[in-house]
C-alpha atoms as a PDB file:
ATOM      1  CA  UNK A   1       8.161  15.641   1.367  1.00  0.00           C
ATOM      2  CA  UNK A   2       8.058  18.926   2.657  1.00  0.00           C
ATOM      3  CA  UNK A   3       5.999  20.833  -0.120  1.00  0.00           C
ATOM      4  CA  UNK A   4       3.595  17.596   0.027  1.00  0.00           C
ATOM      5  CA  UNK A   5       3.995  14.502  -2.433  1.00  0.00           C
ATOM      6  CA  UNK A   6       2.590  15.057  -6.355  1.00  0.00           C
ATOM      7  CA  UNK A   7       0.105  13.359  -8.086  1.00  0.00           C
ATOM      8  CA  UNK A   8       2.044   9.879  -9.605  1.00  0.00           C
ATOM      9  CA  UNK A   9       4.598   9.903  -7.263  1.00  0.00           C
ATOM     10  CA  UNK A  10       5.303   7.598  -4.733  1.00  0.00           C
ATOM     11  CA  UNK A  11       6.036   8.808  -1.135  1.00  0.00           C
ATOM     12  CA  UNK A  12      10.163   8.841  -0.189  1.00  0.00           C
ATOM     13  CA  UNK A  13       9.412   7.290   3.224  1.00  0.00           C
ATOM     14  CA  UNK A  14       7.433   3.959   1.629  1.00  0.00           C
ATOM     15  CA  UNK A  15      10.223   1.183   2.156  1.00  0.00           C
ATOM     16  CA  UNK A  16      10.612  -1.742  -0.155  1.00  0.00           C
ATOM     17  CA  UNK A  17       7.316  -3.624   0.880  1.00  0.00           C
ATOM     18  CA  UNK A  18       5.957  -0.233   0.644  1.00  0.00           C
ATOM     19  CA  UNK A  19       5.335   0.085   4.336  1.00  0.00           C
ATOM     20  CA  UNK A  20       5.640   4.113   5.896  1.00  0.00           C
ATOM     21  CA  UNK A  21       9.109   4.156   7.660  1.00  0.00           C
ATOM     22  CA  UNK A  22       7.634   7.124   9.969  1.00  0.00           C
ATOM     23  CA  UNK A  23       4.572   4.979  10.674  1.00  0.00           C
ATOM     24  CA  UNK A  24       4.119   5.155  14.716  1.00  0.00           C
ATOM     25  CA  UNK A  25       6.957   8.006  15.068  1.00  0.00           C
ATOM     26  CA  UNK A  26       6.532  11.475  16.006  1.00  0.00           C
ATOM     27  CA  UNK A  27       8.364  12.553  12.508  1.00  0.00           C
ATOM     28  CA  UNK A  28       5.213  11.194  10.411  1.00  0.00           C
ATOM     29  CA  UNK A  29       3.459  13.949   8.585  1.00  0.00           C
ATOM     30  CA  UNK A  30       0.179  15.031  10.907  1.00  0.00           C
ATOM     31  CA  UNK A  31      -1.904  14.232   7.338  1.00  0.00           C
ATOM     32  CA  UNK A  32      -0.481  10.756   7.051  1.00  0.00           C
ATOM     33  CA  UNK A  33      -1.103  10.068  10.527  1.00  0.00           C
ATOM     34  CA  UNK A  34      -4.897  11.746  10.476  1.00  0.00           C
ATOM     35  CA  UNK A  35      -5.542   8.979   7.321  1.00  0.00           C
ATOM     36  CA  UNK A  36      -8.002   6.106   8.146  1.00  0.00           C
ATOM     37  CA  UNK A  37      -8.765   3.054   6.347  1.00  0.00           C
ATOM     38  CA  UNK A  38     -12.030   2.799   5.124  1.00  0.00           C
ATOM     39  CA  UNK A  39     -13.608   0.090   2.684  1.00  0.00           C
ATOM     40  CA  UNK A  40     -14.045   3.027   0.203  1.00  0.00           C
ATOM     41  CA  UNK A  41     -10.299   4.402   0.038  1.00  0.00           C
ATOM     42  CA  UNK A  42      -9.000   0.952   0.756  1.00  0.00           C
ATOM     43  CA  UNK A  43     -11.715  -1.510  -0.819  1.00  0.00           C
ATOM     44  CA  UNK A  44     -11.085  -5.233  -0.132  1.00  0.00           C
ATOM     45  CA  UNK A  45      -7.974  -6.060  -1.517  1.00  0.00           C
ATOM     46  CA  UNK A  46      -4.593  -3.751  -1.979  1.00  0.00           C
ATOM     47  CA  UNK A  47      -5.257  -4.206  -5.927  1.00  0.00           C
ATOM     48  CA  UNK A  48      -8.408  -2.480  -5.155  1.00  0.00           C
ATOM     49  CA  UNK A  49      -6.492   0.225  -3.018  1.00  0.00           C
ATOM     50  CA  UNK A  50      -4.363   0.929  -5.611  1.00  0.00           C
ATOM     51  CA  UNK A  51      -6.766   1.702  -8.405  1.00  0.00           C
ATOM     52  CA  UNK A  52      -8.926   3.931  -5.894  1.00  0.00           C
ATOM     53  CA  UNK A  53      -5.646   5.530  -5.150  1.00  0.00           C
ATOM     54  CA  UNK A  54      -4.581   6.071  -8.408  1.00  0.00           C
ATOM     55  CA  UNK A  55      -8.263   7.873  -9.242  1.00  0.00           C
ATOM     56  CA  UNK A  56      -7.536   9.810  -6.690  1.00  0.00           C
ATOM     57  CA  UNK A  57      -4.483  10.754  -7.904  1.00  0.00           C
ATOM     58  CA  UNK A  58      -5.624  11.674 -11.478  1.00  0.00           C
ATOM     59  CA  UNK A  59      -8.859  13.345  -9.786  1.00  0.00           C
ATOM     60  CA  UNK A  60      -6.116  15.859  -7.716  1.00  0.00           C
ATOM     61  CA  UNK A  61      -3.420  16.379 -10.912  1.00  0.00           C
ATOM     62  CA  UNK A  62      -2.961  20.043 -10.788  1.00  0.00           C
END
């Protein structure tokens, strides 16, 4: 995504199981690849993930 991915939309490289299709290839965006899990972006469970993503995405809304 060239101009960077909007709030409430999903990323066009996340495949089906919504893995990163660019994950380990030089293509990958230098600010996905910087990204590290951590318990408080990630929590303990992908439900978890998801709603602390999802804050994050509201928190960011233009």
């Amino acid at each position: 995504m060239p101009f960077g991915k909007p709030a409430g939309i999903p990323c066009v490289q996340l495949d089906d199981a919504l893995g990163c299709r660019l994950f380990g290839l030089p293509e990958r965006p230098a600010f996905c690849a910087s990204l590290r899990p951590h318990i408080t972006m990630c929590g303990t469970h992908r439900d978890e993930a998801l709603d602390v993503l999802s804050a994050l995405e509201v928190a960011t809304l233009p």
